[in-house]
C-alpha atoms as a PDB file:
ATOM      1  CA  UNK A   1     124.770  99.345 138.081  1.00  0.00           C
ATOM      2  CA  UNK A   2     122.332  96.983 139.715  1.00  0.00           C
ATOM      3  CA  UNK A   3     122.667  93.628 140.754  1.00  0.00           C
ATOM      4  CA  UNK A   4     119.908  91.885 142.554  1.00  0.00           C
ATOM      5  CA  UNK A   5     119.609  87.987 144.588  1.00  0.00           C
ATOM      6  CA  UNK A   6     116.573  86.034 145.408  1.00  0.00           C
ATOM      7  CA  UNK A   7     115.427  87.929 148.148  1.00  0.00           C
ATOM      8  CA  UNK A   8     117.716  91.272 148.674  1.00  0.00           C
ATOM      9  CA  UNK A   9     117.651  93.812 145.935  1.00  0.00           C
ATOM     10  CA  UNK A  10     121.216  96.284 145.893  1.00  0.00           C
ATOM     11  CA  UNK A  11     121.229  99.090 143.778  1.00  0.00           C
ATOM     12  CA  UNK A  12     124.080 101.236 142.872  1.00  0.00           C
ATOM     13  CA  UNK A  13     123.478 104.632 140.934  1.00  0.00           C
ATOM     14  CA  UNK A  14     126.637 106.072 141.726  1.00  0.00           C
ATOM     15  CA  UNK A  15     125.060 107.880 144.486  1.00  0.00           C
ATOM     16  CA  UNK A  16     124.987 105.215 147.218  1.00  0.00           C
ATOM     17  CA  UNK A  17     121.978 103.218 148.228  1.00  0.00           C
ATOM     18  CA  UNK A  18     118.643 104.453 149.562  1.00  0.00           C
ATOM     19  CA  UNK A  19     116.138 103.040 152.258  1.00  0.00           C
ATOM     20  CA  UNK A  20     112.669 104.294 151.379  1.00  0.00           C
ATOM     21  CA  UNK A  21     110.248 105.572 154.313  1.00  0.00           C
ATOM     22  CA  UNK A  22     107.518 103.631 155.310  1.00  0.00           C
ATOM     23  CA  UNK A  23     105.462 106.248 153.188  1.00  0.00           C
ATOM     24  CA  UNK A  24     107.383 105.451 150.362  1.00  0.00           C
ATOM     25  CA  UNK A  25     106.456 101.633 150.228  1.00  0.00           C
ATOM     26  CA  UNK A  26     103.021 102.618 151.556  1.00  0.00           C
ATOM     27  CA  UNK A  27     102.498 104.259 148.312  1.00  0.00           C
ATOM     28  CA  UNK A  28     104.250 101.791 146.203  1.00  0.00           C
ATOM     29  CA  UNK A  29     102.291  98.961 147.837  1.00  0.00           C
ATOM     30  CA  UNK A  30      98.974 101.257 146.713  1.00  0.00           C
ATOM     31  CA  UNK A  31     100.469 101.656 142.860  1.00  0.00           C
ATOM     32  CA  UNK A  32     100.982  98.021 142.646  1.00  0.00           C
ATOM     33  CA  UNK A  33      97.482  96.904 144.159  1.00  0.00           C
ATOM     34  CA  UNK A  34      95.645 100.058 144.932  1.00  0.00           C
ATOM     35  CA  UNK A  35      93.271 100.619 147.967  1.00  0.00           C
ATOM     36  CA  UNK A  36      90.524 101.484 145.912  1.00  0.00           C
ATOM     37  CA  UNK A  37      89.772  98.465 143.963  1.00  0.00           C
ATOM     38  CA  UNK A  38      89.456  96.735 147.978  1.00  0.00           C
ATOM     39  CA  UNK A  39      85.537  95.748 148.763  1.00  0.00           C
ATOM     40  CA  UNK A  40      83.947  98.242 150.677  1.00  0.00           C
ATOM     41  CA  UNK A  41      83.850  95.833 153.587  1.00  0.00           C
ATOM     42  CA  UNK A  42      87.589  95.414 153.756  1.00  0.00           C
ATOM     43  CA  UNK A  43      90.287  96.614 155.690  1.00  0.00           C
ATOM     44  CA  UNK A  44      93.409  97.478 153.871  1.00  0.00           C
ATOM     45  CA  UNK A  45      96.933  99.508 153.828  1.00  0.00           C
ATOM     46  CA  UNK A  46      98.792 100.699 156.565  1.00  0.00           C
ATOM     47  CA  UNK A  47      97.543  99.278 160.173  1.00  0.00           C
ATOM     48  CA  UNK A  48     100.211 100.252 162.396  1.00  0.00           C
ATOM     49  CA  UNK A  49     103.890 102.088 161.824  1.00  0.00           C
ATOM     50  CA  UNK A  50     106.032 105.201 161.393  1.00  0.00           C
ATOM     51  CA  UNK A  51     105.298 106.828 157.743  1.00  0.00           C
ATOM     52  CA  UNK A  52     108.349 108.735 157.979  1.00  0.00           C
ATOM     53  CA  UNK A  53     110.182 105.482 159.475  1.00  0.00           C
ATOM     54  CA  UNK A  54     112.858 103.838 157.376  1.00  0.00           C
ATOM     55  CA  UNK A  55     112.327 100.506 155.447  1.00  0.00           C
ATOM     56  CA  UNK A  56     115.245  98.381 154.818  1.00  0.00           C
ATOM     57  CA  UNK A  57     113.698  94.668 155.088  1.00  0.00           C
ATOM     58  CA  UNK A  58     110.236  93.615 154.154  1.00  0.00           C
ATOM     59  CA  UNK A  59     108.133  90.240 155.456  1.00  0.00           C
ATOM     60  CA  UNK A  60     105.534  89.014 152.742  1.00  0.00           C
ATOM     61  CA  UNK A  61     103.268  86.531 154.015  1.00  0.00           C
ATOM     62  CA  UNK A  62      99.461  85.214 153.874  1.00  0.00           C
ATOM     63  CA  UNK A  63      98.006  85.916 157.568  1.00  0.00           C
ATOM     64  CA  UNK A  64      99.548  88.331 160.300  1.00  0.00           C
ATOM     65  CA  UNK A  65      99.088  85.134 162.755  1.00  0.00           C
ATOM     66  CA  UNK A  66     101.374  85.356 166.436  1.00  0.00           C
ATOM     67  CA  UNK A  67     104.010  82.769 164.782  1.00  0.00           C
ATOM     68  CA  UNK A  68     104.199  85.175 161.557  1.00  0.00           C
ATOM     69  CA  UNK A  69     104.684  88.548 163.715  1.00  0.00           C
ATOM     70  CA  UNK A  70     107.528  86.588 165.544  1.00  0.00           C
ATOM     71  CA  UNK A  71     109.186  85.949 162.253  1.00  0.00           C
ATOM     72  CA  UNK A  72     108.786  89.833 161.519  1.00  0.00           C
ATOM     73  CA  UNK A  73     110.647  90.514 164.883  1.00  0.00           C
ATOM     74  CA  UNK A  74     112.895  87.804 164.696  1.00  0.00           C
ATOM     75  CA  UNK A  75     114.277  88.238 161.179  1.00  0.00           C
ATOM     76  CA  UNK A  76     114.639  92.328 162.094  1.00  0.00           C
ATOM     77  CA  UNK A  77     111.919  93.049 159.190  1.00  0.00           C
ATOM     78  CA  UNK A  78     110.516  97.012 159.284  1.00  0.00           C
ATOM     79  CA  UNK A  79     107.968  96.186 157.522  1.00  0.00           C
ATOM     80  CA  UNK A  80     105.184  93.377 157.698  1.00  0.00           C
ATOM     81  CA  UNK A  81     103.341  93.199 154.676  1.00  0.00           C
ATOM     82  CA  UNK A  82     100.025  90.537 154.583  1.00  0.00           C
ATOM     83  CA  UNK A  83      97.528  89.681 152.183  1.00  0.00           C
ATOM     84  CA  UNK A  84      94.669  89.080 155.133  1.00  0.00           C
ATOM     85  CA  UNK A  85      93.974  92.075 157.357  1.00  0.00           C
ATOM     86  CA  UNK A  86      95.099  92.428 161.108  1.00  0.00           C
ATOM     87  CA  UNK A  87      92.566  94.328 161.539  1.00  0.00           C
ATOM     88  CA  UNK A  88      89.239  93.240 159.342  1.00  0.00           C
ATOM     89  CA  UNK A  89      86.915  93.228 162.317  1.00  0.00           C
ATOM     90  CA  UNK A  90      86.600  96.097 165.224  1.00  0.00           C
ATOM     91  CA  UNK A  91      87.837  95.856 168.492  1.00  0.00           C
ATOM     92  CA  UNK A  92      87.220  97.710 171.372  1.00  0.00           C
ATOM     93  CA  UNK A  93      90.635  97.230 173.163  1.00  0.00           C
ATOM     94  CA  UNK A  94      94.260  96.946 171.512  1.00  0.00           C
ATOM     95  CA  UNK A  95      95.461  95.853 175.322  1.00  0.00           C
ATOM     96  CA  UNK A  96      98.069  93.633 175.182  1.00  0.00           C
ATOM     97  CA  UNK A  97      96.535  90.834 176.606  1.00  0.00           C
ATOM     98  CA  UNK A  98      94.060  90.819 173.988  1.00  0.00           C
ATOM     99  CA  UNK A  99      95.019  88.855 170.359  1.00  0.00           C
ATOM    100  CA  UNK A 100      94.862  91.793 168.274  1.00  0.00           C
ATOM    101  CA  UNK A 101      96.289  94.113 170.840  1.00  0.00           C
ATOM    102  CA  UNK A 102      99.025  91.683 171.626  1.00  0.00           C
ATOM    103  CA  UNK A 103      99.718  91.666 167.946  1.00  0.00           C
ATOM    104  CA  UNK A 104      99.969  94.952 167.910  1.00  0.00           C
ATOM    105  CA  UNK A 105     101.662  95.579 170.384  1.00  0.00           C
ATOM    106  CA  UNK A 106     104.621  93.097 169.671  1.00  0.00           C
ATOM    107  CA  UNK A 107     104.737  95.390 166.310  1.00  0.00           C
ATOM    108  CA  UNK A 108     104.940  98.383 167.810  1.00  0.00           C
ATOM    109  CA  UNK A 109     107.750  98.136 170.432  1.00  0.00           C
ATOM    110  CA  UNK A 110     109.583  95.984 167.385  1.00  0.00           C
ATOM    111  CA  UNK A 111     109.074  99.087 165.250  1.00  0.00           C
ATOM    112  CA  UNK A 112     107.669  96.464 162.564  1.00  0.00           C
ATOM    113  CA  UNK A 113     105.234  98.264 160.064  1.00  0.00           C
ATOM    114  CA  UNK A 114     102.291  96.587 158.758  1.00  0.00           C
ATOM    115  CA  UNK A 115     100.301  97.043 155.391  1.00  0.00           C
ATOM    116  CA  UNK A 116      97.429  94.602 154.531  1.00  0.00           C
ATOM    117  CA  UNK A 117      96.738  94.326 150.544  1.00  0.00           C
ATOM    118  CA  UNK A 118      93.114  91.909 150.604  1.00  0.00           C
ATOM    119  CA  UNK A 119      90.577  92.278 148.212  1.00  0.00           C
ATOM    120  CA  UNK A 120      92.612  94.976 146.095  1.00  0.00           C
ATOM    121  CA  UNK A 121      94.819  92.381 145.801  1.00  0.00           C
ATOM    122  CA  UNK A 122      92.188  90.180 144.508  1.00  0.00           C
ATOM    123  CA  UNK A 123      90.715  91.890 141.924  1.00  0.00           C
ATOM    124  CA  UNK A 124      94.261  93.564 140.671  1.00  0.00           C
ATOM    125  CA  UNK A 125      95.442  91.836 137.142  1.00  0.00           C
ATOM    126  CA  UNK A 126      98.096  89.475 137.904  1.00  0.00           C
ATOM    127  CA  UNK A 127      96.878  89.404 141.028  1.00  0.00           C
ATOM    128  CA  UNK A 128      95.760  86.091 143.558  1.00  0.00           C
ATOM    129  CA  UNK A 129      93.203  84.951 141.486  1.00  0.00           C
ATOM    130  CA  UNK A 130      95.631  85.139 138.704  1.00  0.00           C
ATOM    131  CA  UNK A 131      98.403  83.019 139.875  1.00  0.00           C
ATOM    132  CA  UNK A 132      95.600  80.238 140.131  1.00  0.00           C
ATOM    133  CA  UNK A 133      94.649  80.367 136.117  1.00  0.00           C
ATOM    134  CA  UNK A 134      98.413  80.931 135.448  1.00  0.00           C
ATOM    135  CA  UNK A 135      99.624  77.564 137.402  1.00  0.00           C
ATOM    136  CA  UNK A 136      96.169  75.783 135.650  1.00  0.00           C
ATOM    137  CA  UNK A 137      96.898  77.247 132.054  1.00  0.00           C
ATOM    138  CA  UNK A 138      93.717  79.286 131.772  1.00  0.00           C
ATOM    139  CA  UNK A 139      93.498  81.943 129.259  1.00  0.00           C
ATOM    140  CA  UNK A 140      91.795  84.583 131.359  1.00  0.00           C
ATOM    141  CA  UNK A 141      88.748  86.438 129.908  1.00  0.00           C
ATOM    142  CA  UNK A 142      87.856  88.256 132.630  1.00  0.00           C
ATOM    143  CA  UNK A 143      86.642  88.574 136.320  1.00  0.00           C
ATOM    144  CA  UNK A 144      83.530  86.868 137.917  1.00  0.00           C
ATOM    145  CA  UNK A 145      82.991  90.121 139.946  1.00  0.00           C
ATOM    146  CA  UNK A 146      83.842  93.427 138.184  1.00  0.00           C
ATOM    147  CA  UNK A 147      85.115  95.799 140.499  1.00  0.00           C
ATOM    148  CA  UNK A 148      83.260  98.830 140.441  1.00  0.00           C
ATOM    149  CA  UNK A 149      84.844 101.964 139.233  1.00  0.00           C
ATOM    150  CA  UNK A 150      87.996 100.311 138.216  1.00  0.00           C
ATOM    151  CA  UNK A 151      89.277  99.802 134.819  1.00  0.00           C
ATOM    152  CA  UNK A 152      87.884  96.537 133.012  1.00  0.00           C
ATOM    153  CA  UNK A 153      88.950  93.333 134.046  1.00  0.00           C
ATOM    154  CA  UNK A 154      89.841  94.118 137.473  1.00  0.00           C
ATOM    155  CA  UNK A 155      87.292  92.378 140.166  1.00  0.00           C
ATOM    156  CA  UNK A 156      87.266  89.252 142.058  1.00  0.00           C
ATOM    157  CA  UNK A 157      87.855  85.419 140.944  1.00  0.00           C
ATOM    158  CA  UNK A 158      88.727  85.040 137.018  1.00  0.00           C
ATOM    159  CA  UNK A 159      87.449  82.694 134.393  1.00  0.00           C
ATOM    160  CA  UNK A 160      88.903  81.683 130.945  1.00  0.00           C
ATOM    161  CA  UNK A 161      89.667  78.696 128.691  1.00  0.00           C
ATOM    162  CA  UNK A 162      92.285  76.078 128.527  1.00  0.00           C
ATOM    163  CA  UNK A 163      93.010  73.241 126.327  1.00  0.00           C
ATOM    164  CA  UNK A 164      90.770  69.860 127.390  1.00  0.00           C
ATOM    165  CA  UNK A 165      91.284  67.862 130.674  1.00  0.00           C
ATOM    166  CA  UNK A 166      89.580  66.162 132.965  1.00  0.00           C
ATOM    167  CA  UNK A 167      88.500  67.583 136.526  1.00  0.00           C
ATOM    168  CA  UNK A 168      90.470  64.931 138.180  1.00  0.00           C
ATOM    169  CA  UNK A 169      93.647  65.914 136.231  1.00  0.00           C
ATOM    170  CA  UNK A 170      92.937  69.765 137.006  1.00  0.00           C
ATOM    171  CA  UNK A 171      93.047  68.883 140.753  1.00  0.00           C
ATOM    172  CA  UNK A 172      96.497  67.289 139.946  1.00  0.00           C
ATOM    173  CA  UNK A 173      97.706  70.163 138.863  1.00  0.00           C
ATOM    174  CA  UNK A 174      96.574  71.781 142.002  1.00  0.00           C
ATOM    175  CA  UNK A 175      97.913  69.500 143.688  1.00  0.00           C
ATOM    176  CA  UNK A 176     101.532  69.269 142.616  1.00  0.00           C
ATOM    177  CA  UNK A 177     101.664  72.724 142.612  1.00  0.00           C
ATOM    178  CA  UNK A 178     100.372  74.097 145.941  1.00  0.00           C
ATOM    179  CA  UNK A 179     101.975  73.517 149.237  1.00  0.00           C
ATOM    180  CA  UNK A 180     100.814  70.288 150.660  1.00  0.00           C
ATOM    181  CA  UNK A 181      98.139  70.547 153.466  1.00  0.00           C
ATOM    182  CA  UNK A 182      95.820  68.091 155.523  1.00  0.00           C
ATOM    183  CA  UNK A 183      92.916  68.912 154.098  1.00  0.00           C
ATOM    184  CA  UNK A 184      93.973  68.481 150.469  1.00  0.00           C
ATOM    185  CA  UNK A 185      92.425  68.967 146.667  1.00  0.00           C
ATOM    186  CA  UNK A 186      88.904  68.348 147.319  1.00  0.00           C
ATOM    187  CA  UNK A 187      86.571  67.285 144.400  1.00  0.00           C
ATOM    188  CA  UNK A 188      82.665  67.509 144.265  1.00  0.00           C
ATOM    189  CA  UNK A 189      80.981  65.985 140.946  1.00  0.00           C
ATOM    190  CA  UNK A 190      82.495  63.826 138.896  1.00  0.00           C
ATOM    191  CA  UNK A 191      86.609  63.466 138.503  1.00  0.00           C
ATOM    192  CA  UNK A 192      86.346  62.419 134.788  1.00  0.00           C
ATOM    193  CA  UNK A 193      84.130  64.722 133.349  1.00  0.00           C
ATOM    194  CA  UNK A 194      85.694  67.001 130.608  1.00  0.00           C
ATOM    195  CA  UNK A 195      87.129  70.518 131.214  1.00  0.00           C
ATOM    196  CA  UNK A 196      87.548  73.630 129.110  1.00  0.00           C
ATOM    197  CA  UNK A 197      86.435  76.548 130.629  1.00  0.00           C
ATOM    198  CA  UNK A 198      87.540  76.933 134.661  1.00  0.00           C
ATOM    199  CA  UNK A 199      86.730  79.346 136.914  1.00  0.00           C
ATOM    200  CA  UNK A 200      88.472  80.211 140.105  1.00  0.00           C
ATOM    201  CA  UNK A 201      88.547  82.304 142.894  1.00  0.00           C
ATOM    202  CA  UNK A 202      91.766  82.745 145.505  1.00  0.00           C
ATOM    203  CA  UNK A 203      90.154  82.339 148.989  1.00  0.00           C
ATOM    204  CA  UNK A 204      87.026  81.906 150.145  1.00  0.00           C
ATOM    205  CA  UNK A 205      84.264  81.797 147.214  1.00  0.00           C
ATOM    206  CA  UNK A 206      81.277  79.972 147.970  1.00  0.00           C
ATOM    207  CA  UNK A 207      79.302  83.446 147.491  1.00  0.00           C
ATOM    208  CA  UNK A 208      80.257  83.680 144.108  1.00  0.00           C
ATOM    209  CA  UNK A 209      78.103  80.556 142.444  1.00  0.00           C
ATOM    210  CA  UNK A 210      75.559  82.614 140.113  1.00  0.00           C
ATOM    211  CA  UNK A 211      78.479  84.359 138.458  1.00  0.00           C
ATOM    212  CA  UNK A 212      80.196  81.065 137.556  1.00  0.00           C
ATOM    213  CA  UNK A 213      77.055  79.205 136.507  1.00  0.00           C
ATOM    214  CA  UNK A 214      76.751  82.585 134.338  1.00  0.00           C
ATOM    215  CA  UNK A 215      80.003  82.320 132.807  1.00  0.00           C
ATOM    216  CA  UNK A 216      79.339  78.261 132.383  1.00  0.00           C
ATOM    217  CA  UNK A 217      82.654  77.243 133.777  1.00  0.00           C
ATOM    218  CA  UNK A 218      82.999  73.578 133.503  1.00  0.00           C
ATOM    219  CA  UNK A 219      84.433  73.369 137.296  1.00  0.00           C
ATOM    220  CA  UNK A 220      84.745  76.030 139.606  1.00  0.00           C
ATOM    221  CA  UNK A 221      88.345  76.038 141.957  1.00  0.00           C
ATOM    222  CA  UNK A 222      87.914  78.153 145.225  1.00  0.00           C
ATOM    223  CA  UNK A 223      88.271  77.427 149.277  1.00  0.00           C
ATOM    224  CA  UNK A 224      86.576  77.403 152.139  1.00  0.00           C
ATOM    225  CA  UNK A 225      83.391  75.338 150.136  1.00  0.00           C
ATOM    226  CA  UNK A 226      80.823  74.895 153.155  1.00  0.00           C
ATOM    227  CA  UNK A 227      78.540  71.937 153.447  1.00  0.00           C
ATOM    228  CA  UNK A 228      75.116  73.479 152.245  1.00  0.00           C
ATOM    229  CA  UNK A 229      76.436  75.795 149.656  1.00  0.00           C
ATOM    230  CA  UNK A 230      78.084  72.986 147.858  1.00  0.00           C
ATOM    231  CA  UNK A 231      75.724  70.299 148.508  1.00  0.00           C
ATOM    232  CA  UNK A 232      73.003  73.252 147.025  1.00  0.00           C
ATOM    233  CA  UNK A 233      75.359  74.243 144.070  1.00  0.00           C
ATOM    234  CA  UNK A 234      75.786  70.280 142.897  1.00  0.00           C
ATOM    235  CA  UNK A 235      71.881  69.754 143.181  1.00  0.00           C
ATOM    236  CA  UNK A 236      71.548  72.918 141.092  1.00  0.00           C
ATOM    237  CA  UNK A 237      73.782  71.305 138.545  1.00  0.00           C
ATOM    238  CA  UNK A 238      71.998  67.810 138.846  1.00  0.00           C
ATOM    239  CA  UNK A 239      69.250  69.660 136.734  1.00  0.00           C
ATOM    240  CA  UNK A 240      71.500  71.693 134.568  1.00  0.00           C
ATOM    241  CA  UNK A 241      73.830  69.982 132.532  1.00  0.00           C
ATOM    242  CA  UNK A 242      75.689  69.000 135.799  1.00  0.00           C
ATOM    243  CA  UNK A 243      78.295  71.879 136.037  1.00  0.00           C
ATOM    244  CA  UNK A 244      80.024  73.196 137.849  1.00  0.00           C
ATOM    245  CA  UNK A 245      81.833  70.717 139.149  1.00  0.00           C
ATOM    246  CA  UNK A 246      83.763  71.769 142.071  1.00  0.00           C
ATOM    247  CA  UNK A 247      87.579  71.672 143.303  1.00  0.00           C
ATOM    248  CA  UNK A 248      88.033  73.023 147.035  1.00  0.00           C
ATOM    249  CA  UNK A 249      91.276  74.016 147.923  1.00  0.00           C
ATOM    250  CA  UNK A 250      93.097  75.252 151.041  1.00  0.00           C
ATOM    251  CA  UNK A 251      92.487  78.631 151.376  1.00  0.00           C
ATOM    252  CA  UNK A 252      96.374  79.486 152.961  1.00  0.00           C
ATOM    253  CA  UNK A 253      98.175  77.150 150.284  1.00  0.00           C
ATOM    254  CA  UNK A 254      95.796  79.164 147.267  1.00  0.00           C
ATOM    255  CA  UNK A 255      96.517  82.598 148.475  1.00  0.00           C
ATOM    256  CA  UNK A 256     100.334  81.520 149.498  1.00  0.00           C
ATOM    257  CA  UNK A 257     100.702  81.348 145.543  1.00  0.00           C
ATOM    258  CA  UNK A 258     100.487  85.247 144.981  1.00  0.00           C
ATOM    259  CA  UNK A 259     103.444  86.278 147.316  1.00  0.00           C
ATOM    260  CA  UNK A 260     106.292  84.969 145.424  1.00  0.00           C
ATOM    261  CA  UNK A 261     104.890  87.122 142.212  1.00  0.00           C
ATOM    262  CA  UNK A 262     104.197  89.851 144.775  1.00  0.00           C
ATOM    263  CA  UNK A 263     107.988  89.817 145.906  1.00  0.00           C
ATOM    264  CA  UNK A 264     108.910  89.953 142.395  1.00  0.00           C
ATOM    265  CA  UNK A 265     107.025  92.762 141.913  1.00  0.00           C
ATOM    266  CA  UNK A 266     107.980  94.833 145.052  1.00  0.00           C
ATOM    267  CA  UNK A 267     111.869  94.077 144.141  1.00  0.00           C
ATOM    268  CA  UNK A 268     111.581  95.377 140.356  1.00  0.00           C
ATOM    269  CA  UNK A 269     110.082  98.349 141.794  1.00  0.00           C
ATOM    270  CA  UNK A 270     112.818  98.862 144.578  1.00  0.00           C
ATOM    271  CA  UNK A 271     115.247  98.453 142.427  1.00  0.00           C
ATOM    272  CA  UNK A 272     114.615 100.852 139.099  1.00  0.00           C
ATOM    273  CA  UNK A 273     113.271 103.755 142.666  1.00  0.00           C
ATOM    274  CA  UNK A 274     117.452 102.848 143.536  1.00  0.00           C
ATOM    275  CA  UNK A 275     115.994 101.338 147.503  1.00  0.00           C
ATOM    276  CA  UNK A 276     117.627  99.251 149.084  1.00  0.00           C
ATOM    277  CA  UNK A 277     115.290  97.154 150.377  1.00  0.00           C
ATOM    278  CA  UNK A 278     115.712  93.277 151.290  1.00  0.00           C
ATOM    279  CA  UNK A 279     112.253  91.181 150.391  1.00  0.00           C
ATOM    280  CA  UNK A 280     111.392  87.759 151.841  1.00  0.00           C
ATOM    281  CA  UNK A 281     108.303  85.677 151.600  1.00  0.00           C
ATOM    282  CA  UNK A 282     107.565  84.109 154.909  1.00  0.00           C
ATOM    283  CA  UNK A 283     108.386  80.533 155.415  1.00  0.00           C
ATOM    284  CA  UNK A 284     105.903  80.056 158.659  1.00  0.00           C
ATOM    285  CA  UNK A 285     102.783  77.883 157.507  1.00  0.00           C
ATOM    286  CA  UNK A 286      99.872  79.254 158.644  1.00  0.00           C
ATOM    287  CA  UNK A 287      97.376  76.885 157.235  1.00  0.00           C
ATOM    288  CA  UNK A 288      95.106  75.971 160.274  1.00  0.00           C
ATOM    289  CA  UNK A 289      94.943  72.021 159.861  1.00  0.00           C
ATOM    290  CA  UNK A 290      97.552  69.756 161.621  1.00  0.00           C
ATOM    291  CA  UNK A 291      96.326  66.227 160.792  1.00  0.00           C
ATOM    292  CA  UNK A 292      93.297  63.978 159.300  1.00  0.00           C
ATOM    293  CA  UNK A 293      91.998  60.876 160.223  1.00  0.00           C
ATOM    294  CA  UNK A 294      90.470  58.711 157.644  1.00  0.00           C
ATOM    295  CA  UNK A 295      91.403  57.244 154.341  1.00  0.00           C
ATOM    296  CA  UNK A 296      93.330  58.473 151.840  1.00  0.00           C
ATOM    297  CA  UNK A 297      90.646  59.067 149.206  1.00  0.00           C
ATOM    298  CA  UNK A 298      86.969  58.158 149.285  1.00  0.00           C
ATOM    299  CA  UNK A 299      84.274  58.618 146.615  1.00  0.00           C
ATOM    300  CA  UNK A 300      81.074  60.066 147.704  1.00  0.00           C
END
């Protein structure tokens, strides 16, 4: 007998109820997004905690920021799970005066866990990429990057079809449906030109341009778009066709989408292993913009 709430899964086989190790959920984590589809550059699974440590509560959130690892402690989580690494980069001190050393070291003495789950994350099916064409009604065809070694369509960003819009009307959809942020749903190109074929990409993606002009998306939805890669990838459209256009979201709010689906799927898991394990996604906004001056909307 199993009965389950938003963000606390109980399970009852009879034989009590079961907090996995941090091994346990290490592993689980891996089956669900596993560390081997990550880019060779990144820097995922287990950072910092206790394999054989028990795992009763679990923190999903976006960035392992000061203000998130304080909810960790605060809300007694044992484990701190983040899409964006703690550690991408390498340090030469974990002191705790340091940020990443601080970090760390608030973790440790809390006896908080943490697991980061990036780019494997990424390129997993139904992964962040995914919950982007699923809010925007895109019927995925595959990944702008495959991912190599891993089974077909697994690899960063996605493209597909949907039925006909306008880019303006995509970005609404955006809009409504992402967390609300300063900087906004961004457009470059024009806001009424038609739309069938999108192609996205959860975080930053302004590398990615010659695999969506291949695919011929109609508008391309990513973060992060600098100034000369998207003032370079409109000219190149100016003399072909004029697509893509361009929708630039916030990077936190894109990304922020994955972890309720990510919940879901660590608490279906919990409950047919019998864990008892509660599961929250963080409610700290970590998006790095406080406030913008200037009119509401201007046309370039």
């Amino acid at each position: 007998m199993s009965r389950a709430t938003h963000d606390h899964v109980v399970v009852d086989y009879g034989g009590g109820m079961v907090e996995p190790t941090l091994a346990q959920v290490r592993a689980l984590v891996d089956e669900l997004w596993p560390e081997a589809y990550a880019e060779p550059w990144d820097s995922v699974g287990l950072t910092t905690g206790d394999p054989t440590a028990r795992v009763g509560s679990v923190l999903l959130a976006v960035d392992p920021m000061d203000d998130v690892v304080a909810e960790a402690v605060e809300t007694g989580a044992d484990l701190l799970l983040t899409h964006h690494p703690l550690l991408l980069r390498g340090v030469t001190s974990i002191a705790a005066d340091t940020l990443k050393g601080g970090q760390l070291t608030r973790l440790v003495r809390a006896g908080v866990g943490h697991i980061a789950a990036h780019t494997n994350a990424d390129s997993q099916l139904g992964g962040v990429s995914d919950a982007l064409t699923d809010v925007l009604g895109v019927a995925v065809r595959g990944p702008l990057v495959q991912t190599a070694g891993a089974p077909d369509g697994v690899g960063i960003g996605r493209w597909g079809d949907r039925a006909p819009t306008t880019v303006r009307a995509l970005a609404q959809i955006l809009a409504d449906a992402l967390p609300a942020t300063v900087t906004g749903v961004r457009i470059a190109g024009d806001p009424d030109a038609e739309v069938r074929r999108v192609a996205v990409c959860g975080g930053a993606g302004d590398g990615l341009f010659d695999a969506v002009r291949a695919v011929e998306a109609d508008v391309y939805v990513t973060s992060d778009l600098r100034h000369h890669p998207a003032t370079e990838a409109r000219d190149t459209a100016h003399r072909s066709a004029g697509l893509p256009h361009l929708i630039d979201i916030s990077h936190w709010a894109a990304e922020s989408l994955w972890l309720g689906s990510a919940a879901d799927q660590l608490r279906r898991e919990a409950s047919e292993r019998g864990w008892e394990m509660r599961i929250v996604v963080s409610t700290r906004r970590t998006d790095a913009w406080t406030l913008r001056i200037g009119q509401e909307e201007q046309h370039g």
